[in-house]
Every structure is written in C-alpha cells, then in structure tokens.
N, C-alpha and C. Protein backbone atom coordinates (compact mmCIF):
# COMPACT_ATOMS: atom_id res chain seq x y z
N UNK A 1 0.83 -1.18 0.00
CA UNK A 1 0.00 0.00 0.00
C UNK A 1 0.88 1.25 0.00
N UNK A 2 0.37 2.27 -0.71
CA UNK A 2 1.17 3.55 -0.39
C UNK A 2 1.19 4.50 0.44
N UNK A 3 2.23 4.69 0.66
CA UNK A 3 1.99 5.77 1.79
C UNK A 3 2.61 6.88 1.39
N UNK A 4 1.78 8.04 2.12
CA UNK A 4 2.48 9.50 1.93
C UNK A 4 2.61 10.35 2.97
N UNK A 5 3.88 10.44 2.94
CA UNK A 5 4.70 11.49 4.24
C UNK A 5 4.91 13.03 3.83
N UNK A 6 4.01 13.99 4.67
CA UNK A 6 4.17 15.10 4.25
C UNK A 6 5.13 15.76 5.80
N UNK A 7 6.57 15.90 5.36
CA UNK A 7 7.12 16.62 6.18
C UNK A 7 6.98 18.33 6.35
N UNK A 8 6.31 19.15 7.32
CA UNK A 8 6.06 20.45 7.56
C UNK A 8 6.27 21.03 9.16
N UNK A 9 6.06 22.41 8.89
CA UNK A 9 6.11 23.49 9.98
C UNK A 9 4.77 24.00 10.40
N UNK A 10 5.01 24.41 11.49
CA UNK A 10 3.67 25.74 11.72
C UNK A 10 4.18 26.92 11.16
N UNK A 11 2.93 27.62 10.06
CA UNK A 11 3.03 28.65 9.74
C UNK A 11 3.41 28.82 8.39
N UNK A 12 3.51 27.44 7.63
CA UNK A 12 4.04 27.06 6.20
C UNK A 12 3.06 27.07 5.36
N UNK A 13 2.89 28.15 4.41
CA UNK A 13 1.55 28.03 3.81
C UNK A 13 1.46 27.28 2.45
N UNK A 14 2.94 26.90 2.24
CA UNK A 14 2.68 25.73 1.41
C UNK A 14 2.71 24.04 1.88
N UNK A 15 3.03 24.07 2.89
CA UNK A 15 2.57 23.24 3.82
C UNK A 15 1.14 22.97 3.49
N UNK A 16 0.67 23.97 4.23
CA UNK A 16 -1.05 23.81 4.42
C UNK A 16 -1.81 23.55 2.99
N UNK A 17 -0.88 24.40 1.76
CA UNK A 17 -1.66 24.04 0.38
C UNK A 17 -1.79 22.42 0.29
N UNK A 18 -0.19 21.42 0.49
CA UNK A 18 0.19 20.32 -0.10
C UNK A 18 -1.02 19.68 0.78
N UNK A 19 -0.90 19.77 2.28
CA UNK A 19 -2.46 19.10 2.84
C UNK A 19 -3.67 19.59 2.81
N UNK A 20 -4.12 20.66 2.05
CA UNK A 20 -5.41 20.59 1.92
C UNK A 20 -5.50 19.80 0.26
N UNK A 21 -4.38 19.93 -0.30
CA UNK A 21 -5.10 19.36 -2.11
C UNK A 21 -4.80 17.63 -1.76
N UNK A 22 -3.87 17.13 -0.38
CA UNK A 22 -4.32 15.78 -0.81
C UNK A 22 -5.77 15.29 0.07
N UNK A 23 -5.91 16.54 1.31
CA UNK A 23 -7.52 15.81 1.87
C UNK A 23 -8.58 15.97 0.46
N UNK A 24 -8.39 16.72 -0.43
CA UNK A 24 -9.30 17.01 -1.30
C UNK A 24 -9.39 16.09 -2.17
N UNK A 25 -8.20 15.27 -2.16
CA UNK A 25 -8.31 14.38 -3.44
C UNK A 25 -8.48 12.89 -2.13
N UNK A 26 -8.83 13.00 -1.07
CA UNK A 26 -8.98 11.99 -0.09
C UNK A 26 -7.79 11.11 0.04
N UNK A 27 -6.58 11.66 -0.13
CA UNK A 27 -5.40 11.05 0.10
C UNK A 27 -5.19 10.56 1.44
N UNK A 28 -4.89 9.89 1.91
CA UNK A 28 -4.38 9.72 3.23
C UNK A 28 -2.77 9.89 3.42
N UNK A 29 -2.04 10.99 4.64
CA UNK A 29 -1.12 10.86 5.04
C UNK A 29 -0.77 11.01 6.26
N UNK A 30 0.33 10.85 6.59
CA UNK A 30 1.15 11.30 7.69
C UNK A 30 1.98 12.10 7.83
N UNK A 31 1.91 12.99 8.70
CA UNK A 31 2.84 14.63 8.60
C UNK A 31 3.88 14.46 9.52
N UNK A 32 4.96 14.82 9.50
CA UNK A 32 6.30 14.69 10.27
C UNK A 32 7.13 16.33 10.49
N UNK A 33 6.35 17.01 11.45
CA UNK A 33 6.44 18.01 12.13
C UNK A 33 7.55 18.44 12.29
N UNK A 34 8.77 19.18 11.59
CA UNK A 34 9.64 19.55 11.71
C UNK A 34 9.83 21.05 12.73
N UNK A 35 8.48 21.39 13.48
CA UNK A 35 9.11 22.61 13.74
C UNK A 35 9.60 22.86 15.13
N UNK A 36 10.71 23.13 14.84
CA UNK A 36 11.47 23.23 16.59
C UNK A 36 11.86 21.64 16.85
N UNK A 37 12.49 21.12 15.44
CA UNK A 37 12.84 19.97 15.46
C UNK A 37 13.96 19.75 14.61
N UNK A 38 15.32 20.73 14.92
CA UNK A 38 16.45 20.18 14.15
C UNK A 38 16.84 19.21 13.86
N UNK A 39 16.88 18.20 14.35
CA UNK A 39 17.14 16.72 13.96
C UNK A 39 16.42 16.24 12.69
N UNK A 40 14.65 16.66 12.60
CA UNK A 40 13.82 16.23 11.55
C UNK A 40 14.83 17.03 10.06
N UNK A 41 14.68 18.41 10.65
CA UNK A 41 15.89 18.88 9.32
C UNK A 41 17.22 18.29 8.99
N UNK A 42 17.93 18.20 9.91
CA UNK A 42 18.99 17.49 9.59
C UNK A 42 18.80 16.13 8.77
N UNK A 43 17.89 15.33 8.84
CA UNK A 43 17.30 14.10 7.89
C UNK A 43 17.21 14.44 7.12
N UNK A 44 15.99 15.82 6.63
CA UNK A 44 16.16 16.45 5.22
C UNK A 44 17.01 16.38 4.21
N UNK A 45 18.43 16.92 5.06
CA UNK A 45 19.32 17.50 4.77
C UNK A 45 20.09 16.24 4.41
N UNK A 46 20.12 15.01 5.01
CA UNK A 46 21.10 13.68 4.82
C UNK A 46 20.50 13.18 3.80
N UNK A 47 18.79 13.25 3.53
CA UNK A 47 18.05 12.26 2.36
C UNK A 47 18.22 13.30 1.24
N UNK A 48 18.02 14.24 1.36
CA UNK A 48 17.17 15.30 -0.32
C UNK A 48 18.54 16.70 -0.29
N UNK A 49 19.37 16.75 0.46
CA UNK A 49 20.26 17.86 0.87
C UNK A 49 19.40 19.38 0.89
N UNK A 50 18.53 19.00 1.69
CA UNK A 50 17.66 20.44 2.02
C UNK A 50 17.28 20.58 3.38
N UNK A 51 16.59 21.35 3.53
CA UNK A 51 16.08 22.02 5.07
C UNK A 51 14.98 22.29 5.04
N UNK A 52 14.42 22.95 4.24
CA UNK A 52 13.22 23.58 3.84
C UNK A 52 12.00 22.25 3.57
N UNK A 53 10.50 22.48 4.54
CA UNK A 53 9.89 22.05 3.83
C UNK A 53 8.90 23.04 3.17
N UNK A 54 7.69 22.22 2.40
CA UNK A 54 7.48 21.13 2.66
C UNK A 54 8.31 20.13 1.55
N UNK A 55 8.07 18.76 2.32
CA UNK A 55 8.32 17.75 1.25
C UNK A 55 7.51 17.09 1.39
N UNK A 56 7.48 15.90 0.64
CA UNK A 56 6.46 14.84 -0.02
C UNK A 56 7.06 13.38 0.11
N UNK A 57 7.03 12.45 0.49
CA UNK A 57 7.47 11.37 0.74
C UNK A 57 6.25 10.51 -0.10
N UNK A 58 6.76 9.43 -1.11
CA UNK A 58 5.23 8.70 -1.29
C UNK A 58 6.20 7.34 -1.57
N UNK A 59 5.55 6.30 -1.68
CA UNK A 59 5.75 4.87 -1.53
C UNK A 59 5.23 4.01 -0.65
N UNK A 60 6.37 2.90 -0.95
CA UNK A 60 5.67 1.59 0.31
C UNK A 60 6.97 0.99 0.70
N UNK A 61 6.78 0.33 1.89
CA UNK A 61 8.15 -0.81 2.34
C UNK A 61 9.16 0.25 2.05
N UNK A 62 10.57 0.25 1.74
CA UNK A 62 11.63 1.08 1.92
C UNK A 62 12.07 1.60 0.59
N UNK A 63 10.86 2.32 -0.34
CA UNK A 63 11.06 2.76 -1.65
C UNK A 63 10.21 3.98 -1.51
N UNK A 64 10.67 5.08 -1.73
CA UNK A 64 10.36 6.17 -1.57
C UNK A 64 10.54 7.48 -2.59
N UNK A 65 10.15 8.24 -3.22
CA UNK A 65 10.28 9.61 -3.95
C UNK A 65 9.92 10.30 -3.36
N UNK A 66 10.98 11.51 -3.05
CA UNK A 66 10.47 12.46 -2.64
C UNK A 66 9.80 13.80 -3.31
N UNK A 67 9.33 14.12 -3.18
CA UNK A 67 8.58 15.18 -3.93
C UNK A 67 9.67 16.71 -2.94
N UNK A 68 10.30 17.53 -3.55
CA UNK A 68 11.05 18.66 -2.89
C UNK A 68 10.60 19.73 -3.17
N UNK A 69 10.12 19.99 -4.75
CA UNK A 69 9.80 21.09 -5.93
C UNK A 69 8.64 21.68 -5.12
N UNK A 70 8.49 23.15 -4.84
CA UNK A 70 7.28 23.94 -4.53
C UNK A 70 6.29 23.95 -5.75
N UNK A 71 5.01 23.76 -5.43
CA UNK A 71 4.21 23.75 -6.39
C UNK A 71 3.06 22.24 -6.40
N UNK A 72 2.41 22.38 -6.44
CA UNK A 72 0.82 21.21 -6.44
C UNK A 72 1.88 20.49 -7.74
N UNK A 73 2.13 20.99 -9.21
CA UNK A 73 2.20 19.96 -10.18
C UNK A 73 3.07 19.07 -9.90
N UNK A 74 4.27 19.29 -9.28
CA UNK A 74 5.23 18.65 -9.13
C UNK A 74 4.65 17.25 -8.19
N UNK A 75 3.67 17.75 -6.82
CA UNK A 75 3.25 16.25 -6.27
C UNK A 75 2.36 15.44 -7.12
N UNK A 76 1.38 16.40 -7.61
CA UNK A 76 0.12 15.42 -9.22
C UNK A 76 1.12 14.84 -9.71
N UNK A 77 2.72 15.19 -10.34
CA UNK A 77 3.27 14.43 -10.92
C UNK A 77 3.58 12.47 -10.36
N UNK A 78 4.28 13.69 -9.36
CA UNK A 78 4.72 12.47 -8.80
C UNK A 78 3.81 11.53 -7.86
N UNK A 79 2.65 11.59 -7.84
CA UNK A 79 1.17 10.77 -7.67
C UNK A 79 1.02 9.67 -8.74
N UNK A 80 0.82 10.49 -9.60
CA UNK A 80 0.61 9.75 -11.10
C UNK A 80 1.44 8.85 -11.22
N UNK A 81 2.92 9.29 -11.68
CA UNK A 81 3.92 7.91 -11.70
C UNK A 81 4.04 6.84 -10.35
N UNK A 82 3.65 7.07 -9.42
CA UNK A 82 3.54 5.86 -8.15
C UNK A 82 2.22 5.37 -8.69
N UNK A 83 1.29 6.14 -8.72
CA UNK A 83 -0.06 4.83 -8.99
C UNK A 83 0.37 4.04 -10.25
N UNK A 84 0.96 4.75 -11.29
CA UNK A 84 1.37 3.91 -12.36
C UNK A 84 2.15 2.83 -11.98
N UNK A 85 2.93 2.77 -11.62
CA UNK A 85 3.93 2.29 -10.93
C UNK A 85 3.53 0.77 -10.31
N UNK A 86 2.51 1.31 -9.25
CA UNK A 86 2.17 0.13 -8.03
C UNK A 86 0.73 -0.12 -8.56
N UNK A 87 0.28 0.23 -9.96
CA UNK A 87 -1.01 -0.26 -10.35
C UNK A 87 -1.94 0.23 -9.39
C-alpha cells in the first residue's frame, strides 16, 4: 500500500496548500512536524540535501520519492507515476 509522508512546519503556507489538495483528493497521510525539530531537518538534509519544507514522501516498504519542488504539479506528478507504478 502507499503511503504519503508530508514533512512540515507551523506557519508554512505551502505546507497547508500540499495538505489541503491531498484531503481534497482523499489522500491519506502522515505529517512529520519539523518545527522546533532540528534533527527532523537534519534528515532532510542527509536524504534530499535540504532544510526547507514542505516535502512529499510517497511509496511503500523502503522505496520512496520524494517530492522537494514547490508547487501542487510537481506532487500530481509524482502521484501519477507511483499509482502507475504500483497499479
């Protein structure tokens, strides 16, 4: 099954865009609260070499894309090729 990890802050208003367009499309995820949580950044920073969210985590078992790119098309993209993907 897939899963999607939306890593964010308080006060990130693209944060709040990436989770309101996947409750809209009835996505289910899990958010991984980076704020006042250097360590969560520092992971960022070891997986995708960034700091900044939001990001996008989607997959299953230990296969993952991250979605980094600001912007809705970039996650539709990368939606599309995982359902393609995992049928």
């Amino acid at each position: 099954m897939t899963q999607v990890i939306v890593w964010s802050k308080d006060g990130c208003s693209y944060c709040e865009e990436v989770k309101t367009y996947l409750k809209q499309k009835q996505i289910d995820y899990r958010v991984v609260d980076v704020t006042n949580n250097d360590t969560y950044r520092d992971i960022l920073e070891i997986k995708y070499g960034i700091r900044y969210v939001p990001v996008v985590e989607i997959g299953q078992e230990n296969s993952y894309v991250g979605v980094t790119e600001l912007g809705i098309e970039h996650l539709e993209k990368a939606l599309k090729v995982t359902q393609e993907v995992n049928g």
